[in-house]
N, C-alpha and C. Protein backbone atom coordinates (compact mmCIF):
# COMPACT_ATOMS: atom_id res chain seq x y z
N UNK A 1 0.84 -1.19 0.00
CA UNK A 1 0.00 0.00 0.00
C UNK A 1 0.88 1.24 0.00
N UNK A 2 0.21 2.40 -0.44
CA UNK A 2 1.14 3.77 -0.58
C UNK A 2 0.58 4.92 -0.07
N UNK A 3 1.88 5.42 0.76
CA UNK A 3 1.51 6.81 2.01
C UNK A 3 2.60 7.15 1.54
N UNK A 4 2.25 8.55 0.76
CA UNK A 4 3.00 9.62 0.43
C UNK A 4 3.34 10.34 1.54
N UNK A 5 4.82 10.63 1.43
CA UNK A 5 5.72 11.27 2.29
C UNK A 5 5.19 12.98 2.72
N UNK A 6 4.41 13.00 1.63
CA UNK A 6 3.90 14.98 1.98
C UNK A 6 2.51 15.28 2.60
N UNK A 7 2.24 13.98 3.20
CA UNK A 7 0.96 13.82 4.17
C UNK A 7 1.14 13.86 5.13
N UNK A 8 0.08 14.08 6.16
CA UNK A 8 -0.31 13.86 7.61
C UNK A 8 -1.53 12.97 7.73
N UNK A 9 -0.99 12.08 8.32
CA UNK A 9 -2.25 11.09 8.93
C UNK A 9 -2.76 10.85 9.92
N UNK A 10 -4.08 10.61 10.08
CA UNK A 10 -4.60 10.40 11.49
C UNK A 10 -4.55 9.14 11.59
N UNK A 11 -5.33 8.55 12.66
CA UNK A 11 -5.18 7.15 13.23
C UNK A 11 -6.55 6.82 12.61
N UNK A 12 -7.45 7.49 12.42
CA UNK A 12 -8.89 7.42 11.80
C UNK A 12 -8.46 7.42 9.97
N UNK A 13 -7.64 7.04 9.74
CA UNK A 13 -7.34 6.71 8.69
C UNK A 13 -7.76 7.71 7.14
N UNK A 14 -7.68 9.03 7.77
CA UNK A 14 -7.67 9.82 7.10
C UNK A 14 -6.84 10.71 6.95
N UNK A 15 -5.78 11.29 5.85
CA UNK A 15 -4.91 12.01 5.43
C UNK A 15 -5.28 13.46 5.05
N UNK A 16 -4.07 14.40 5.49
CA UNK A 16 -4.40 15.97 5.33
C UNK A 16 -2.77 16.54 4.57
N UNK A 17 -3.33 16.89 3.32
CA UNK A 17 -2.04 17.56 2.35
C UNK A 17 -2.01 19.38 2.81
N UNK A 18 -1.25 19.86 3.30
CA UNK A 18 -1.28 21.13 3.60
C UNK A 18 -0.82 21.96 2.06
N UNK A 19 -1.21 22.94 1.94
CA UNK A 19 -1.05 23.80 0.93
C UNK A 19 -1.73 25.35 1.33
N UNK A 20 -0.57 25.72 1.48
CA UNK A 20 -0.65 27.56 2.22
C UNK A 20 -1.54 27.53 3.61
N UNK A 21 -2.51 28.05 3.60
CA UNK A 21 -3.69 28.11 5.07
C UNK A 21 -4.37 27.23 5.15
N UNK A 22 -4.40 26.10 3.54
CA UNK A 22 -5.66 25.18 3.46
C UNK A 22 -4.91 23.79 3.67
N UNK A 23 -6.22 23.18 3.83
CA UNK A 23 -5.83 21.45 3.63
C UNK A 23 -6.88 20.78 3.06
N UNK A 24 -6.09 20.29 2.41
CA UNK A 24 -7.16 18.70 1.43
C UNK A 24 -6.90 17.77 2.26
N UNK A 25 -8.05 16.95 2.43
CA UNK A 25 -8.23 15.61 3.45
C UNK A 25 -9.30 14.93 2.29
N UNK A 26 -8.52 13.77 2.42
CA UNK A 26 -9.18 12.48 2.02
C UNK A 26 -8.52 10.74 2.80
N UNK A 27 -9.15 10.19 2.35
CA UNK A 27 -9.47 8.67 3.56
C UNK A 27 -7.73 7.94 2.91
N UNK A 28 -7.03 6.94 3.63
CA UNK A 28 -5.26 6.34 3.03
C UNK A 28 -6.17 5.40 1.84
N UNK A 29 -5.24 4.80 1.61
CA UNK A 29 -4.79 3.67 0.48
C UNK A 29 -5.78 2.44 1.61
N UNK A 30 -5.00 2.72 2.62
CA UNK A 30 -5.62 1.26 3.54
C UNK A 30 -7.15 1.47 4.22
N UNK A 31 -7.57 2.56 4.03
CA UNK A 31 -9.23 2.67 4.40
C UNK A 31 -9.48 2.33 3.69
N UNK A 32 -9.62 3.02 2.07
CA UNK A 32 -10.31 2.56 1.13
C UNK A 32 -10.06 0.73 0.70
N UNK A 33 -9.32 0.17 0.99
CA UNK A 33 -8.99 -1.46 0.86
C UNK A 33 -10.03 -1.87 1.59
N UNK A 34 -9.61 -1.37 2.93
CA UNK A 34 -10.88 -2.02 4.11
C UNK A 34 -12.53 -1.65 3.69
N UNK A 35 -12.40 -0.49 3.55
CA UNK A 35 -13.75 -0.50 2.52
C UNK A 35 -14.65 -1.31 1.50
N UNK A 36 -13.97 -1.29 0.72
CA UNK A 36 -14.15 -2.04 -0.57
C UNK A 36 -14.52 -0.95 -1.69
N UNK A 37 -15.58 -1.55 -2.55
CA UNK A 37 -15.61 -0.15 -3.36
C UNK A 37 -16.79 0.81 -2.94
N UNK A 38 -16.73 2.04 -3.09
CA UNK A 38 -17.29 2.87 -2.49
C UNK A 38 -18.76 3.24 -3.33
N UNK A 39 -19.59 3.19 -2.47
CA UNK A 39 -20.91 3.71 -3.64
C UNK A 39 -21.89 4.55 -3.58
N UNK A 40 -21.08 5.68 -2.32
CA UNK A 40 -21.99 6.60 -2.02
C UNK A 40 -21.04 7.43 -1.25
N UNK A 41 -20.93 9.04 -1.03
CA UNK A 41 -20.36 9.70 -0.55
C UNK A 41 -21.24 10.73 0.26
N UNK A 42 -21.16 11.09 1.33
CA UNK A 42 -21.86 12.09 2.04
C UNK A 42 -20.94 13.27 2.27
N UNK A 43 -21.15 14.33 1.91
CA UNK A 43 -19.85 15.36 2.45
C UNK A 43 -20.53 16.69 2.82
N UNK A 44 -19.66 17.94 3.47
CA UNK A 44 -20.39 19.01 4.07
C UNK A 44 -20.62 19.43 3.00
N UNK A 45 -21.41 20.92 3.14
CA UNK A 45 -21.35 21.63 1.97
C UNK A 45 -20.31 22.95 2.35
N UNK A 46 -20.25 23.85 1.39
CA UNK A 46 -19.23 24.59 1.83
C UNK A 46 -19.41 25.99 2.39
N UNK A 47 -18.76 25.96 3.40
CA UNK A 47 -18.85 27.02 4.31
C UNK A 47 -19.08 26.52 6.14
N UNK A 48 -19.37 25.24 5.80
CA UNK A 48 -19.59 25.09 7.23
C UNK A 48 -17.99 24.34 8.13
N UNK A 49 -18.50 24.73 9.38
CA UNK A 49 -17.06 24.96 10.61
C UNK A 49 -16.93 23.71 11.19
N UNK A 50 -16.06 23.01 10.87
CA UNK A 50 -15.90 21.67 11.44
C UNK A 50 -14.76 21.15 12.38
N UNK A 51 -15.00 21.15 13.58
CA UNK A 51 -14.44 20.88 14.86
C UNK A 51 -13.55 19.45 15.12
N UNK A 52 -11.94 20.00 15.12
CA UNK A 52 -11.38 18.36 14.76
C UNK A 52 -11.78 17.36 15.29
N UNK A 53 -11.88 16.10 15.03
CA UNK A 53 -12.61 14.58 15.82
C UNK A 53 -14.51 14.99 15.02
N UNK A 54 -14.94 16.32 14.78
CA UNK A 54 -15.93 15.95 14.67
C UNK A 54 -16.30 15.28 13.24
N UNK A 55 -17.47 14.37 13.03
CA UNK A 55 -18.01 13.78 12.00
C UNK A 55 -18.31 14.45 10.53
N UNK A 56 -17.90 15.01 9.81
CA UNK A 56 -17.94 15.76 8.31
C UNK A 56 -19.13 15.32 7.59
N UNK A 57 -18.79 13.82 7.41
CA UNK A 57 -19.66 13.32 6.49
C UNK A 57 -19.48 11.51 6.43
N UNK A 58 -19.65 10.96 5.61
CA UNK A 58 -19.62 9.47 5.55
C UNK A 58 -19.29 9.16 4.26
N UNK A 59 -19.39 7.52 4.23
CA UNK A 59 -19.09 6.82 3.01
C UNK A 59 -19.07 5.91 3.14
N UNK A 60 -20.35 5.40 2.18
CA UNK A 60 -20.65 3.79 2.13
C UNK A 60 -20.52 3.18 0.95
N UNK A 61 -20.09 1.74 1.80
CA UNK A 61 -19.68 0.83 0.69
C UNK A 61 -20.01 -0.65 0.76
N UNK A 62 -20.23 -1.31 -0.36
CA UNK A 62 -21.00 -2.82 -0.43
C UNK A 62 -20.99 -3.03 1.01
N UNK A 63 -19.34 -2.93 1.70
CA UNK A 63 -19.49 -3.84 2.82
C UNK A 63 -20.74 -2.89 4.47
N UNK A 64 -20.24 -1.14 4.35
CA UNK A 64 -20.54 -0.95 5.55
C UNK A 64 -20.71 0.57 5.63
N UNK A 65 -20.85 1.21 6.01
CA UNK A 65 -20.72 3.00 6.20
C UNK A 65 -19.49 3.42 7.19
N UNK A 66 -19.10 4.28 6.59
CA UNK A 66 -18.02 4.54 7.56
C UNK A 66 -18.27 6.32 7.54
N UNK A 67 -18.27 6.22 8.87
CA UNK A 67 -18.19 8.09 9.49
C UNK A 67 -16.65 8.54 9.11
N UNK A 68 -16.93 9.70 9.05
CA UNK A 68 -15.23 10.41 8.66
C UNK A 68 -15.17 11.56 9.73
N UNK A 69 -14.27 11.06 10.46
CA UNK A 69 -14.17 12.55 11.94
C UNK A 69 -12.41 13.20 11.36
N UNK A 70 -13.24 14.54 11.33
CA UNK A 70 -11.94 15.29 10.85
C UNK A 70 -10.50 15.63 11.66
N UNK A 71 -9.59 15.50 11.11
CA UNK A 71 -8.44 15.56 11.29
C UNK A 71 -7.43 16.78 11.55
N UNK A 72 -8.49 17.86 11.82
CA UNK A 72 -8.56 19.39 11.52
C UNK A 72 -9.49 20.03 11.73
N UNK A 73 -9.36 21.15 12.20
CA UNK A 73 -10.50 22.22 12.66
C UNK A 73 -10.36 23.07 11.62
N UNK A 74 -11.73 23.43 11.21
CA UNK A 74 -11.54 24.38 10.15
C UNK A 74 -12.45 24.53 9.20
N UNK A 75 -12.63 25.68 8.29
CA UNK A 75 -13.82 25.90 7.30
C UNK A 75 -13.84 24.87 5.70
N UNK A 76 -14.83 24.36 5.72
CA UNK A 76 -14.97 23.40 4.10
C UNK A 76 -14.94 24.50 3.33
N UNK A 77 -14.29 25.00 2.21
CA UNK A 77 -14.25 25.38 1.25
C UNK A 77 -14.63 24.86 -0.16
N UNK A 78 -14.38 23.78 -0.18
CA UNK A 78 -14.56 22.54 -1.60
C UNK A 78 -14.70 21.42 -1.32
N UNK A 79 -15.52 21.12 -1.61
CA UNK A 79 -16.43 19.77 -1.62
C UNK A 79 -16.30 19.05 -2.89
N UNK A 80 -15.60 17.84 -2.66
CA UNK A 80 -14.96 17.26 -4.20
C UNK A 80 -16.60 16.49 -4.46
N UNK A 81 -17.45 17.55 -5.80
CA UNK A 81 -18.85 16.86 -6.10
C UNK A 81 -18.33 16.19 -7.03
N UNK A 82 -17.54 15.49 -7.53
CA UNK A 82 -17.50 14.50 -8.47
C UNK A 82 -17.88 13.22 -7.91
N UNK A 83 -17.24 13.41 -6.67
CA UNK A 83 -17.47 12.01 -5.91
C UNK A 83 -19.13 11.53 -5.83
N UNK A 84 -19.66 12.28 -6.54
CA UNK A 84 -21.37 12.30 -6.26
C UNK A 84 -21.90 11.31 -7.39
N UNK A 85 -21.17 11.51 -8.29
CA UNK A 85 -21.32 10.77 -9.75
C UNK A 85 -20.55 9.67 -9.82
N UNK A 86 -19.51 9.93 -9.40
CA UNK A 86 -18.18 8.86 -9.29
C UNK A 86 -17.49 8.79 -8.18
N UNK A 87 -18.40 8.05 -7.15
CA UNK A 87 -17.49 7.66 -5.91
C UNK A 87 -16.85 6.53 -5.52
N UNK A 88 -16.36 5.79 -7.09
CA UNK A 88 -15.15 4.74 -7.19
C UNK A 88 -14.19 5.32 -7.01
N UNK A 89 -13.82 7.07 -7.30
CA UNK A 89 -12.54 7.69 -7.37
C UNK A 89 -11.42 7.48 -6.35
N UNK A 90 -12.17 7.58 -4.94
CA UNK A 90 -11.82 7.41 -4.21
C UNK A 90 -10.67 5.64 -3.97
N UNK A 91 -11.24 4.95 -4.73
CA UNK A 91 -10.59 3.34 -4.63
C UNK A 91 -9.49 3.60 -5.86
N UNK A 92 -9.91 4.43 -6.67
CA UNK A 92 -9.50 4.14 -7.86
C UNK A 92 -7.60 5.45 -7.69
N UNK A 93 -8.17 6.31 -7.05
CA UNK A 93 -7.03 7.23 -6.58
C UNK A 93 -7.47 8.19 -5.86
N UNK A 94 -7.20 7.16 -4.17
CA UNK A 94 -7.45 7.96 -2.63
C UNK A 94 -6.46 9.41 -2.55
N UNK A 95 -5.36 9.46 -2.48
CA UNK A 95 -4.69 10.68 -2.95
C UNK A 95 -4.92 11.83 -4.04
N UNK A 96 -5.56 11.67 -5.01
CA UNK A 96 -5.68 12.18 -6.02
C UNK A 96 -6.95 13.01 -6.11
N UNK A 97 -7.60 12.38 -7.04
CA UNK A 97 -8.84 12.23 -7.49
C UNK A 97 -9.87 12.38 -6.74
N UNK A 98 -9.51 11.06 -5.57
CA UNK A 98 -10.12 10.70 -4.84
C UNK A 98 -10.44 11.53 -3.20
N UNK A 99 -9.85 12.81 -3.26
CA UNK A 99 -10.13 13.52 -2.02
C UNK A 99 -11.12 13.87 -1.96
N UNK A 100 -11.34 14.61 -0.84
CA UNK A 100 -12.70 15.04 0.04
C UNK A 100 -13.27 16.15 0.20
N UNK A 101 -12.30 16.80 1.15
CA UNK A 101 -12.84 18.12 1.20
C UNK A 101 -11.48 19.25 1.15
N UNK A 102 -11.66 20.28 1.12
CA UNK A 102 -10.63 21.04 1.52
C UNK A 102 -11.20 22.34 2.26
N UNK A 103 -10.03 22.81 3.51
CA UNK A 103 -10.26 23.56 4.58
C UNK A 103 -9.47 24.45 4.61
N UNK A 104 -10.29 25.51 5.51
CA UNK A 104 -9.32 26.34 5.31
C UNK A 104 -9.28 26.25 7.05
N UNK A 105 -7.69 25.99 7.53
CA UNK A 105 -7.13 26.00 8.76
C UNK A 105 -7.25 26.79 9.89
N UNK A 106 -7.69 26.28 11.09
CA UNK A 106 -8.33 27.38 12.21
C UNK A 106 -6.96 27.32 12.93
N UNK A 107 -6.45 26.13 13.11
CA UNK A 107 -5.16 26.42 14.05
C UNK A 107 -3.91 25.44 13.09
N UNK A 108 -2.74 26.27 12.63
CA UNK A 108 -2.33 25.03 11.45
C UNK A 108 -1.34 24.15 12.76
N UNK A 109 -0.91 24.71 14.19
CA UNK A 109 -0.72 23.31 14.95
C UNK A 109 -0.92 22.40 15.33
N UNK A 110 -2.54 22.10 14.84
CA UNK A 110 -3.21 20.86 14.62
C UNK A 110 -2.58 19.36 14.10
N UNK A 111 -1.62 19.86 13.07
CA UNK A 111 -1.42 19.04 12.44
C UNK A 111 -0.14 18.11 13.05
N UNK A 112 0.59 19.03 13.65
CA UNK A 112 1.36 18.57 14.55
C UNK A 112 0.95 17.14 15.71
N UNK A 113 -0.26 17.02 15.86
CA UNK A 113 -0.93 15.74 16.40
C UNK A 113 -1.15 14.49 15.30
N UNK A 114 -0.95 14.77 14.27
CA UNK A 114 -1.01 13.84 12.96
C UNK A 114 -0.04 13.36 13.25
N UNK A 115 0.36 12.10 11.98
CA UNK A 115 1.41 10.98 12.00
C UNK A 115 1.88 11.38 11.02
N UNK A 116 3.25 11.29 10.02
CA UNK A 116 3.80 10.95 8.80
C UNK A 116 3.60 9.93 8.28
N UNK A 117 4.45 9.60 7.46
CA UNK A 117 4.09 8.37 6.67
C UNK A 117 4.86 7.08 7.00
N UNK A 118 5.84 7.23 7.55
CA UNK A 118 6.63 6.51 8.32
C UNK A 118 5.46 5.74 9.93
N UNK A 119 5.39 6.92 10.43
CA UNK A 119 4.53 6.57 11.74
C UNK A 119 3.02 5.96 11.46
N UNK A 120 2.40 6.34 10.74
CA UNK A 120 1.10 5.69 10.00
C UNK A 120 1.65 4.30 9.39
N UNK A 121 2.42 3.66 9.08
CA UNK A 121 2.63 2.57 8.43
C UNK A 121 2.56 1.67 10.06
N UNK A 122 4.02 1.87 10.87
CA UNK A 122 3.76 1.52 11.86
C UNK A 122 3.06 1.46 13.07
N UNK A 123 2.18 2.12 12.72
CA UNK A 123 0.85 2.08 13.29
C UNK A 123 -0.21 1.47 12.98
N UNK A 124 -0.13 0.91 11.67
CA UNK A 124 -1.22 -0.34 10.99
C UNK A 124 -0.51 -1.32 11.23
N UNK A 125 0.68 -1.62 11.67
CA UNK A 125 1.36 -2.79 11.82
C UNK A 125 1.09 -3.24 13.13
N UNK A 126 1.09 -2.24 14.21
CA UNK A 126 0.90 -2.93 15.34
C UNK A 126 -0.61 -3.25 15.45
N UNK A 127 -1.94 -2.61 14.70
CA UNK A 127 -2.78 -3.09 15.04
C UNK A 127 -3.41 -4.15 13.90
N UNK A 128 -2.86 -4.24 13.05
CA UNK A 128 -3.02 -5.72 12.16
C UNK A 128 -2.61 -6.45 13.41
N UNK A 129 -3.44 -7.92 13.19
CA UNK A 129 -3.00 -8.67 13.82
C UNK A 129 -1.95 -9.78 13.35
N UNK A 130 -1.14 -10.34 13.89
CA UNK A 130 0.16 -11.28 13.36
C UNK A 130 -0.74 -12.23 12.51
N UNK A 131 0.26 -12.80 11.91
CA UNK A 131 -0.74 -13.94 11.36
C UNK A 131 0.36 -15.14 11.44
N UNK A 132 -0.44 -16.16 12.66
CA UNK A 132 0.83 -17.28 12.96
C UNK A 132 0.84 -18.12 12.13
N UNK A 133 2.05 -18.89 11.95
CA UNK A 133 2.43 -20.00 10.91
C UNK A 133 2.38 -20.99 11.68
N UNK A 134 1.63 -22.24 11.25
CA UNK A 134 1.49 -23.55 11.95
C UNK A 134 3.19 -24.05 11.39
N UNK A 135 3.50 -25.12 12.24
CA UNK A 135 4.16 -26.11 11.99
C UNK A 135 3.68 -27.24 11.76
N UNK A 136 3.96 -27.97 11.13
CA UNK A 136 3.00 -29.51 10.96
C UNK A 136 4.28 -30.43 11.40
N UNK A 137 3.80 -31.31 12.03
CA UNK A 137 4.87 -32.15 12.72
C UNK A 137 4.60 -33.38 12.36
N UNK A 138 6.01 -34.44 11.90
CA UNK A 138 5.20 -35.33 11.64
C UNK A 138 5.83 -36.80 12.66
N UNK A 139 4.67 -37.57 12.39
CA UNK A 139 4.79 -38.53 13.74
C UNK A 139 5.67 -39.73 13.51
């Protein structure tokens, strides 16, 4: 899976690209997997004030709905409506295409509570679980 080095990630498995006062946030590589494919997008509209940890919007998929609690305090500016027509984008390119919303930043030391891409990897590692190898023994 791929976590670009010029991200910030939360543990809620959503990523924030900074660019000047704003940030684009959309869901990693490894939400959208756990997902499956996506077939519906819920998002704010723009202008409204969204309180970090709080709930933005959702996104459901064959398997389940998943809430999206933001990763950032701060005003929606753009609301990616493509995802309205085409909310495979997101599976198809979570980084890209596939983002969410973009904000404009209430406190940019927020982000400083995020992970890199380094620390987000090892942080799905410890909570994947191992997967043990039998031995077969023979008699």
């Amino acid at each position: 899976m791929e976590y670009p080095d010029d991200l910030y990630y939360s543990k809620e498995h959503t990523w924030v690209r900074l660019t000047g006062g704003r940030a684009v946030i959309g869901i990693t590589d490894h939400a959208q997997k756990e997902l499956g494919e996506i077939v519906f997008v819920d998002l704010p509209e723009e202008g409204v004030q969204i309180e970090k940890a709080e709930v933005f919007g959702s996104l459901e998929s064959s398997k389940t709905v998943a809430e999206l609690p933001a990763p950032i305090s701060g005003e929606v500016v753009n609301a990616n409506r493509e995802l309205d027509e085409e909310p495979t984008l997101i599976n198809d390119d979570p980084y890209g295409n596939g983002w969410l919303i973009t904000m404009e930043i209430d406190d940019p030391d927020e982000v400083e509570g995020l992970l890199n891409s380094v620390e987000y990897e090892n942080f799905l590692e410890k909570r994947e679980p191992k997967k043990e190898t039998k031995k077969e023994t023979t008699g």
